[in-house]
Protein backbone atom coordinates (compact mmCIF):
# COMPACT_ATOMS: atom_id res chain seq x y z
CA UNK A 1 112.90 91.54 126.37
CA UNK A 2 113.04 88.50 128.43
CA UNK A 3 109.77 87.58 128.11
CA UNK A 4 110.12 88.02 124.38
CA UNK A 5 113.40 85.69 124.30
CA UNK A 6 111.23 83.18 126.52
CA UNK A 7 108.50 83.20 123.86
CA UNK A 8 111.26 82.70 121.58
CA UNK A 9 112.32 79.10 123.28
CA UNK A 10 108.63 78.06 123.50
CA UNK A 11 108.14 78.90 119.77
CA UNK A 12 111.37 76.98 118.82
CA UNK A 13 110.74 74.08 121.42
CA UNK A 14 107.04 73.39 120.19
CA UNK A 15 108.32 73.28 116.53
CA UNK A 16 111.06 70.67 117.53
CA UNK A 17 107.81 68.82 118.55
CA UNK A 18 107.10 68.51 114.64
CA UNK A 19 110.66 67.17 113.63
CA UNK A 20 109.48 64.23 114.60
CA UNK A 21 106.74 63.69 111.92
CA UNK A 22 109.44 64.66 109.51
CA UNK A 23 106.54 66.39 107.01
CA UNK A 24 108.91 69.94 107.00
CA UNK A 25 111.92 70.59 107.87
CA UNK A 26 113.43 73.86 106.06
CA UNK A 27 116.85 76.06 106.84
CA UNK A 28 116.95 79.19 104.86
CA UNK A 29 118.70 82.88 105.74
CA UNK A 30 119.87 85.83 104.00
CA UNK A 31 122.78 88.13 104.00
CA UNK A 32 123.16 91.44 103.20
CA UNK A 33 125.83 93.97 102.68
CA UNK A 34 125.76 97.32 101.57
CA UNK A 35 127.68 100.80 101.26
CA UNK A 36 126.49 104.31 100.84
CA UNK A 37 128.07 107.44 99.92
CA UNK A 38 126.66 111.01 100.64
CA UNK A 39 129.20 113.51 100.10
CA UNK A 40 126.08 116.36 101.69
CA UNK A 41 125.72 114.13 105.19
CA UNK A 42 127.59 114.13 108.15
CA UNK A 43 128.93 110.80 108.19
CA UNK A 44 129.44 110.29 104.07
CA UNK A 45 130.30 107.09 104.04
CA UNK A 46 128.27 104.12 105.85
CA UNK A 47 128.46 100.46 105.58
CA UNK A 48 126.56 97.37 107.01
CA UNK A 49 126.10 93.92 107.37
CA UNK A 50 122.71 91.80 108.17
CA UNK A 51 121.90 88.26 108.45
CA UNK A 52 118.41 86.78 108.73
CA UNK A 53 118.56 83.04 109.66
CA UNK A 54 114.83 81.48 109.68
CA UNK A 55 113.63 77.91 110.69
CA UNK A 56 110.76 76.52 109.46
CA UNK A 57 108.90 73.39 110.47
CA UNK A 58 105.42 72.31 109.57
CA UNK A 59 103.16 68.89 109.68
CA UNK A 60 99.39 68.15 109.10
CA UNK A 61 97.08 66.06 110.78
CA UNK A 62 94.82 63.02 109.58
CA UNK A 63 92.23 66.02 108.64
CA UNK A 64 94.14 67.75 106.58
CA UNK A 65 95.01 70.66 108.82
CA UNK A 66 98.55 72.35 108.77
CA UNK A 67 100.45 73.00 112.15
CA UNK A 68 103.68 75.19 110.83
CA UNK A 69 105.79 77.46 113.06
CA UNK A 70 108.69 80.12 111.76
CA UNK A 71 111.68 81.35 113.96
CA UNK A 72 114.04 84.12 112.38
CA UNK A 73 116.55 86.42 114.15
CA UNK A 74 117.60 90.04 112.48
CA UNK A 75 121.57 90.14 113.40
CA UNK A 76 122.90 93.37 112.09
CA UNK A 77 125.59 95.92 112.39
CA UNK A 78 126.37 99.26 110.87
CA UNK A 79 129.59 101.92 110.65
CA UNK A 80 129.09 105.06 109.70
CA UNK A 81 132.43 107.69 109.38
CA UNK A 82 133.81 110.54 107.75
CA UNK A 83 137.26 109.40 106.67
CA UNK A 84 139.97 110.01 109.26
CA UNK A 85 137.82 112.01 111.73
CA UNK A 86 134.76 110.53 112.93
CA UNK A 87 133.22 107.25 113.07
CA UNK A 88 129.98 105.96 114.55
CA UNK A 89 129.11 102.59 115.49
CA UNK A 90 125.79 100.67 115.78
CA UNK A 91 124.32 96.96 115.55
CA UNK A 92 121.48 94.42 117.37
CA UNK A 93 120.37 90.79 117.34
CA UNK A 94 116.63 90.37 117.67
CA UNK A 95 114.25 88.06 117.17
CA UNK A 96 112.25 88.68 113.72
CA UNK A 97 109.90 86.24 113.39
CA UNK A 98 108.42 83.93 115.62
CA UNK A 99 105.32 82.49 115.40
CA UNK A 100 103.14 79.00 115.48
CA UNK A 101 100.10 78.97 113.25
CA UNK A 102 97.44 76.07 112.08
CA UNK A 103 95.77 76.69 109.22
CA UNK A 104 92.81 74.66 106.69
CA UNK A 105 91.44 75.41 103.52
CA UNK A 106 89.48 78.32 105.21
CA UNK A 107 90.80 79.29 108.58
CA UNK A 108 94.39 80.31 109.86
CA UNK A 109 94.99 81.17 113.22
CA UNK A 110 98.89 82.56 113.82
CA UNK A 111 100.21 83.42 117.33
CA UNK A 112 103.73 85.54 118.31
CA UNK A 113 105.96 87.86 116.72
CA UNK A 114 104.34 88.25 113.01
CA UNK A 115 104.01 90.84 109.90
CA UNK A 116 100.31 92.18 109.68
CA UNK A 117 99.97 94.16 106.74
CA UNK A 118 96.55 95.41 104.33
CA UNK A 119 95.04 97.53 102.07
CA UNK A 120 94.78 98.46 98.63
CA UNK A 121 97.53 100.95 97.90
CA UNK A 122 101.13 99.87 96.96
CA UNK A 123 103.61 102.67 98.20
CA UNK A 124 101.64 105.39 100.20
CA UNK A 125 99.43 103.61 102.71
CA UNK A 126 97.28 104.97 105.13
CA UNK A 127 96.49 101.13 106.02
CA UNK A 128 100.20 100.87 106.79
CA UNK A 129 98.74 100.53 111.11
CA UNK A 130 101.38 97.77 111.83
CA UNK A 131 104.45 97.62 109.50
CA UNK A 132 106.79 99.82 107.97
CA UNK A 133 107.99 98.69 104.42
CA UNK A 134 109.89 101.13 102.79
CA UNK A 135 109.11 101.05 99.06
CA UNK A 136 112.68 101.94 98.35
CA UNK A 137 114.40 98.62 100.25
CA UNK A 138 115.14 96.09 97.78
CA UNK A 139 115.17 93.45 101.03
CA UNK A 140 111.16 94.52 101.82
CA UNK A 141 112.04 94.53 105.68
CA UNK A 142 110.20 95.16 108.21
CA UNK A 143 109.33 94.74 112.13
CA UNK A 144 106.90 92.34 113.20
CA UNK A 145 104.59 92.89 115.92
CA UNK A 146 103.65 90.28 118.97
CA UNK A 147 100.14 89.17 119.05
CA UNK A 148 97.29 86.82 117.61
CA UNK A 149 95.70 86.73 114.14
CA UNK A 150 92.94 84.74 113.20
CA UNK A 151 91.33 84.89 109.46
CA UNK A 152 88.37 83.26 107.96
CA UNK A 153 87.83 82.86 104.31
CA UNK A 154 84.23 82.55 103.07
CA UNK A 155 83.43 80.41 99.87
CA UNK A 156 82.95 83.52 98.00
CA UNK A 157 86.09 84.89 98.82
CA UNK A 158 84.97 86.90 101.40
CA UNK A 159 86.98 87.08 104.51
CA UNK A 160 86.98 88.31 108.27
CA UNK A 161 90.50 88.94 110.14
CA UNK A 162 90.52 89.80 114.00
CA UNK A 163 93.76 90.40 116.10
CA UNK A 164 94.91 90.95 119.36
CA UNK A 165 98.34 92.40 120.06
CA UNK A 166 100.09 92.94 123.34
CA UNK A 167 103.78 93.70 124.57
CA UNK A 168 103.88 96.61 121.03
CA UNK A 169 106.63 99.17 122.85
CA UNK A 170 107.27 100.57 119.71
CA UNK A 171 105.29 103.08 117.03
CA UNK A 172 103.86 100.95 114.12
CA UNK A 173 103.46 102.56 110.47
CA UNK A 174 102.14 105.99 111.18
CA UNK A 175 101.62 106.29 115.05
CA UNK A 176 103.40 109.31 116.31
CA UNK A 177 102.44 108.22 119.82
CA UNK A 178 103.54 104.53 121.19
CA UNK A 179 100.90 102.17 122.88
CA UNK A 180 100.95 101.71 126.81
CA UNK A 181 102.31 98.35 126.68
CA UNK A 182 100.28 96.95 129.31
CA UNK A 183 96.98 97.07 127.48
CA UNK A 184 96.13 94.94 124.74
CA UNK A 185 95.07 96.17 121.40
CA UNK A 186 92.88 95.13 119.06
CA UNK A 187 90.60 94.83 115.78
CA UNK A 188 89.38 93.39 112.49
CA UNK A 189 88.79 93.58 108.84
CA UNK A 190 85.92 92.52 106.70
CA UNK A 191 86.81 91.99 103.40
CA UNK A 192 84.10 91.61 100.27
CA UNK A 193 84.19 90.90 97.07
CA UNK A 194 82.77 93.57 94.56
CA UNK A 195 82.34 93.68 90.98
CA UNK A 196 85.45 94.04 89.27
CA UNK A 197 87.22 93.88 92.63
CA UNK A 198 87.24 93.76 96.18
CA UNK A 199 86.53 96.61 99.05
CA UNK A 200 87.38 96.02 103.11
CA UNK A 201 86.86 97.98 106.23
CA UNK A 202 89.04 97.85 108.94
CA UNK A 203 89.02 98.72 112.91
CA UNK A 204 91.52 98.90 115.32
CA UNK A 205 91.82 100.38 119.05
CA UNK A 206 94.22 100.78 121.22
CA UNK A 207 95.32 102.71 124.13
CA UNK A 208 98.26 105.47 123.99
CA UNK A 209 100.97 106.70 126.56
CA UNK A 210 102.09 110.21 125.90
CA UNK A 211 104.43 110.45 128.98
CA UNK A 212 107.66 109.88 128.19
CA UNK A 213 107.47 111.12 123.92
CA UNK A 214 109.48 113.80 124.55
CA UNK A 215 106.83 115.30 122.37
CA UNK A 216 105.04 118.98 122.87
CA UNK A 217 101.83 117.24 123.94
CA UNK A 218 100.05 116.74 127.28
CA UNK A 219 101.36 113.76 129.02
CA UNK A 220 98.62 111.02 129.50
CA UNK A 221 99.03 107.51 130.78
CA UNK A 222 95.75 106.21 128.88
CA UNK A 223 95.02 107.84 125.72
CA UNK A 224 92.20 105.72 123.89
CA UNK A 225 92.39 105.30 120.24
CA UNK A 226 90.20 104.31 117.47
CA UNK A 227 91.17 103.92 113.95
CA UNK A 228 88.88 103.62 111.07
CA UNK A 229 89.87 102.37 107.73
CA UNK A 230 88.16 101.61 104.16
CA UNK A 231 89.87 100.47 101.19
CA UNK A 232 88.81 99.33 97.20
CA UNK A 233 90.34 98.04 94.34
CA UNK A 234 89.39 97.11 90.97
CA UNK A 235 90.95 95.37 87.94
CA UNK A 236 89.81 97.11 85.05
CA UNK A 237 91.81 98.30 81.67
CA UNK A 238 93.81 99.42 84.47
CA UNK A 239 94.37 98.89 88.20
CA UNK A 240 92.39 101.24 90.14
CA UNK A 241 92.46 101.79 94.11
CA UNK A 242 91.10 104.27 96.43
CA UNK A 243 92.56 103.63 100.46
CA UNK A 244 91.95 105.66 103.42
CA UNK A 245 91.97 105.91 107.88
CA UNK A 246 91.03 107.92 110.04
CA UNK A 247 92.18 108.35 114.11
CA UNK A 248 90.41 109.87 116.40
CA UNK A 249 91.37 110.18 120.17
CA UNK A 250 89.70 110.52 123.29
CA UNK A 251 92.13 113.05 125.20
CA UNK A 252 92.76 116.66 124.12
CA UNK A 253 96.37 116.49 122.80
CA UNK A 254 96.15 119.58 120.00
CA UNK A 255 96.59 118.66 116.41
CA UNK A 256 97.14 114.89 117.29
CA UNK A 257 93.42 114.45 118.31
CA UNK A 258 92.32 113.12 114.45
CA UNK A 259 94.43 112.38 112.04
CA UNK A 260 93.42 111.03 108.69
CA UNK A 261 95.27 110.01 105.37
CA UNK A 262 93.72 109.55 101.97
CA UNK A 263 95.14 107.46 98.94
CA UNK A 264 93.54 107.31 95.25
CA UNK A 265 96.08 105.29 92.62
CA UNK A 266 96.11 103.62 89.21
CA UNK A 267 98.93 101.22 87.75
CA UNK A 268 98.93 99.99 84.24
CA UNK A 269 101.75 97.77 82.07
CA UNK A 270 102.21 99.16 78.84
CA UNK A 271 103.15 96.28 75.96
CA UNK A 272 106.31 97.61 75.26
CA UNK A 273 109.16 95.24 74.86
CA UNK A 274 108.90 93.24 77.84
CA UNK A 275 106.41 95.04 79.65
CA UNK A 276 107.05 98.73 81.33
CA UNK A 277 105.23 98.84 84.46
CA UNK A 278 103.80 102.09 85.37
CA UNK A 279 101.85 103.40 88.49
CA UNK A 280 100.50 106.67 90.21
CA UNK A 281 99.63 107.43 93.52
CA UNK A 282 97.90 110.78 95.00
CA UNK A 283 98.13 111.15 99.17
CA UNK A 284 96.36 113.54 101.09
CA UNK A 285 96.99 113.86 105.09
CA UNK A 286 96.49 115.98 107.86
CA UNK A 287 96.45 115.89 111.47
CA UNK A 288 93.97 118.31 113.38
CA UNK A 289 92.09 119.01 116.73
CA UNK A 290 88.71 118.77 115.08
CA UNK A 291 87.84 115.82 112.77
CA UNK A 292 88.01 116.07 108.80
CA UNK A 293 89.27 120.11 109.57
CA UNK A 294 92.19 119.56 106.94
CA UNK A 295 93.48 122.32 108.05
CA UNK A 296 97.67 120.85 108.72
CA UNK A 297 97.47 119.00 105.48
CA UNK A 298 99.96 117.57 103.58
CA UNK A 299 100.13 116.46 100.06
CA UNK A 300 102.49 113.76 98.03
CA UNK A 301 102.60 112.56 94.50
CA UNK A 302 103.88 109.32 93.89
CA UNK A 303 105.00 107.57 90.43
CA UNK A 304 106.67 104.64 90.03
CA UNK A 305 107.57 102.38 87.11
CA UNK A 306 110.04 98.88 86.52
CA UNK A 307 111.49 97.52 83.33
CA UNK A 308 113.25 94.06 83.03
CA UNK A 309 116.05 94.53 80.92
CA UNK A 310 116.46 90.97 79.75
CA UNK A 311 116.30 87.73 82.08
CA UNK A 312 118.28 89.02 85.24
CA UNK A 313 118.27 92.42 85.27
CA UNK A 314 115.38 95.19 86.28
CA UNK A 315 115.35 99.02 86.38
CA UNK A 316 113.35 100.21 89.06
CA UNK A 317 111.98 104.34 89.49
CA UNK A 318 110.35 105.93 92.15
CA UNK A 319 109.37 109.91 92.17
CA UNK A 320 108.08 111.87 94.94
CA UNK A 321 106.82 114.74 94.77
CA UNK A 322 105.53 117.39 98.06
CA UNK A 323 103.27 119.85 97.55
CA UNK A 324 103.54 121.86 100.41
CA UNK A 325 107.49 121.99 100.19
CA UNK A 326 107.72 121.76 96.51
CA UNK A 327 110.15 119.15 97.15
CA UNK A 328 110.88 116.15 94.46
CA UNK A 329 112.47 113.17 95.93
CA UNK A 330 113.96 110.68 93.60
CA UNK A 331 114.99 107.31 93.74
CA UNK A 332 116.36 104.73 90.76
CA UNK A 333 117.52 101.32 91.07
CA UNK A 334 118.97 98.86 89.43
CA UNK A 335 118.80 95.13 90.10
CA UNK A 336 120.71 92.27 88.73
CA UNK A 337 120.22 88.40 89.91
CA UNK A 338 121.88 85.66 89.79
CA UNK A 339 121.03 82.27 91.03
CA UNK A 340 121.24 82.62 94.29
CA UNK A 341 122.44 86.45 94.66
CA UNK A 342 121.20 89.75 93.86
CA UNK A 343 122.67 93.18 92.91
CA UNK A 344 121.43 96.57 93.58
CA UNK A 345 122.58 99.35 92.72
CA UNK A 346 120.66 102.65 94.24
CA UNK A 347 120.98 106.03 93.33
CA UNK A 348 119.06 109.12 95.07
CA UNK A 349 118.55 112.74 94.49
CA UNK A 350 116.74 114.24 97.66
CA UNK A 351 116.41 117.22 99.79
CA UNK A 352 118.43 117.42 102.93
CA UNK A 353 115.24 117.36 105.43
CA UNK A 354 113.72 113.85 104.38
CA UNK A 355 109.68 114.77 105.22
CA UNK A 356 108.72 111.22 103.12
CA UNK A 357 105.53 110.15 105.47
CA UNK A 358 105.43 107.15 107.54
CA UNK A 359 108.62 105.81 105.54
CA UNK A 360 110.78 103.83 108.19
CA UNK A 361 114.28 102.47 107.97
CA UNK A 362 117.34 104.64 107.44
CA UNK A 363 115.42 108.14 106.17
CA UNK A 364 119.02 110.19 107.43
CA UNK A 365 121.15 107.70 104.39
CA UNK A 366 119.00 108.87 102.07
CA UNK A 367 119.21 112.75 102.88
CA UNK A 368 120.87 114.80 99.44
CA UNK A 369 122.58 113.16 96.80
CA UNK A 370 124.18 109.70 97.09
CA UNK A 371 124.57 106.19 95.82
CA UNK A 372 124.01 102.96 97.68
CA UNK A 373 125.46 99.81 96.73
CA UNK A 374 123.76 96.58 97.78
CA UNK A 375 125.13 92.64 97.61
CA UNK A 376 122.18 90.04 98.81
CA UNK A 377 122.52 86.08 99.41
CA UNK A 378 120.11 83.52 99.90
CA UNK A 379 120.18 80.34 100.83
């Protein structure tokens, strides 16, 4: 962590460099608040707070190029009780952003804490390698990871990314296993234009520590890793995308050695009133010692659909359903802005054991049957 707060100060000190030039000079930040009751949990009742303060500076040169930089801190605290028993306590300031990046017409290079996200698939997304958006958050949030990211974009809309990240302690989107920290990562993604859409591949490797997991797998200091990933859409009469990755280790550690996700979806908006948004999504994933086995598979259906009712208000489904558990998770939401404000009102029907994949945030609020009540400012 120190070496992350002293990237912090460089970040913020080099964009005080741009004040100067007095091109950009932005405050912004949001708040959130929010309750939840689950009469079936533990703790029924929980309540939080979070504030996201972000700087943003930014100037160009006499070529045209843009030096910009963005510092944001995630200050947040939650409660969680059961009335006149038990109460639980928990909260964290961090850094959320911070980066510097210079960017032209084509090329953007952006260096420190940042969001890298891909792919072709909206909810269920086997691209999801280094964030963790959960579909159901109305706020979109998400950790960033520390590194570098460089993209080219070709005339023909082509592009190329490559990245290098380092200092990662944590899982990103579906790893099971963290990264030893002390070895960099890293990878790219070739991205081509196709008729009627676009298609990518994407690499990544990186190097795993299964020591201190806690996990029934053998413990390895180095565990090398190599992810795989293609990924197509086309706009057609409908939206149509097809998304998938596949890991593959080089230490024996069982049903963890390959692991490999598959996602085929369509979306459509249907002309009715003012447009009912509608879209499906089809996952397929298993984790085995051999590769493409598929023999500790898993399988989700996803639909989804939004309707604005009016000018400020939307109504928001999502619908799981898991084959293997013939479980149907269920989530509606209602959203109402105003200028500067926004809110949401959640409900959820669930099981008790929440088996959503790769779905971060908090999975144990929205265990069973509950509401969630959610109040959002920005400035």
């Amino acid at each position: 962590m120190p070496k992350k707060v002293l990237t912090v100060c460089i970040v913020f000190l080099l964009s005080s460099k741009l004040i100067n030039c007095q091109d950009t000079l932005r405050f912004s930040g949001q708040f959130s608040t929010w309750v939840d009751l689950n009469k079936s949990a533990n703790l029924p009742l929980w309540g939080g707070a979070r504030y996201i303060p972000q700087l943003n500076l930014g100037t160009r040169n006499k070529s045209g190029g843009l030096f910009d930089s963005e510092v944001s801190l995630n200050a947040y605290g939650s409660a969680g009780t059961h009335p006149f028993d038990t109460i639980t306590l928990s909260g964290d300031i961090k850094p959320y952003r911070t980066w510097v990046r210079y960017s032209t017409e084509q090329l953007e290079v952006r260096v420190g804490l940042q969001r890298i996200s891909f792919g072709s698939a909206s909810i269920l997304r086997p691209l999801m390698w280094f964030d963790q958006i959960d579909p159901r958050d109305p706020l979109k949030l998400t950790d960033g990871v520390w590194g570098i990211l460089g993209r080219y974009y070709f005339i023909n809309n082509a592009n190329i990314w490559l990245w290098c990240l380092y200092g990662n302690n944590k899982t990103k989107g579906w790893e099971v296993i963290p990264v030893n920290r002390k070895i960099p990562e890293f990878g790219g993604r070739f991205q081509i234009p196709v008729p009627g859409g676009e298609a990518a591949f994407s690499y990544h490797h990186r190097v795993a520590d299964s020591r201190e997991t806690g996990l029934p797998v053998p413990e390895y200091e180095k565990i090398g890793e190599n992810r795989f990933g293609l990924d197509a859409k086309w706009d057609l009469v409908a939206g149509l995308w097809i998304e998938g990755s596949w890991s593959t280790k080089n230490k024996d550690i069982g049903m963890l050695n390959n692991e490999i996700a598959i996602n085929a979806g369509i979306d459509y908006t249907f002309k009715l009133g003012s447009g009912l948004y509608t879209a499906f999504e089809q996952l397929l994933a298993s984790t085995d010692e051999e590769p493409f086995a598929f023999e500790n598979t898993r399988n989700f259906s996803l639909f989804t659909s939004s309707y604005p009712v009016g000018l400020s208000d939307k109504l928001s489904t999502f619908i799981y359903y898991d084959w293997k558990d013939d479980n149907i998770y269920s989530f509606v939401n209602w959203q109402k802005q105003f200028d500067k404000t926004m809110l949401y009102l959640i409900a959820y029907w669930n099981p008790e054991t929440f088996l959503l994949p790769a779905q971060a945030g908090s999975q144990s609020l929205f265990a069973g049957k509950g509401i969630q009540i959610m109040f959002v400012l920005n400035h």
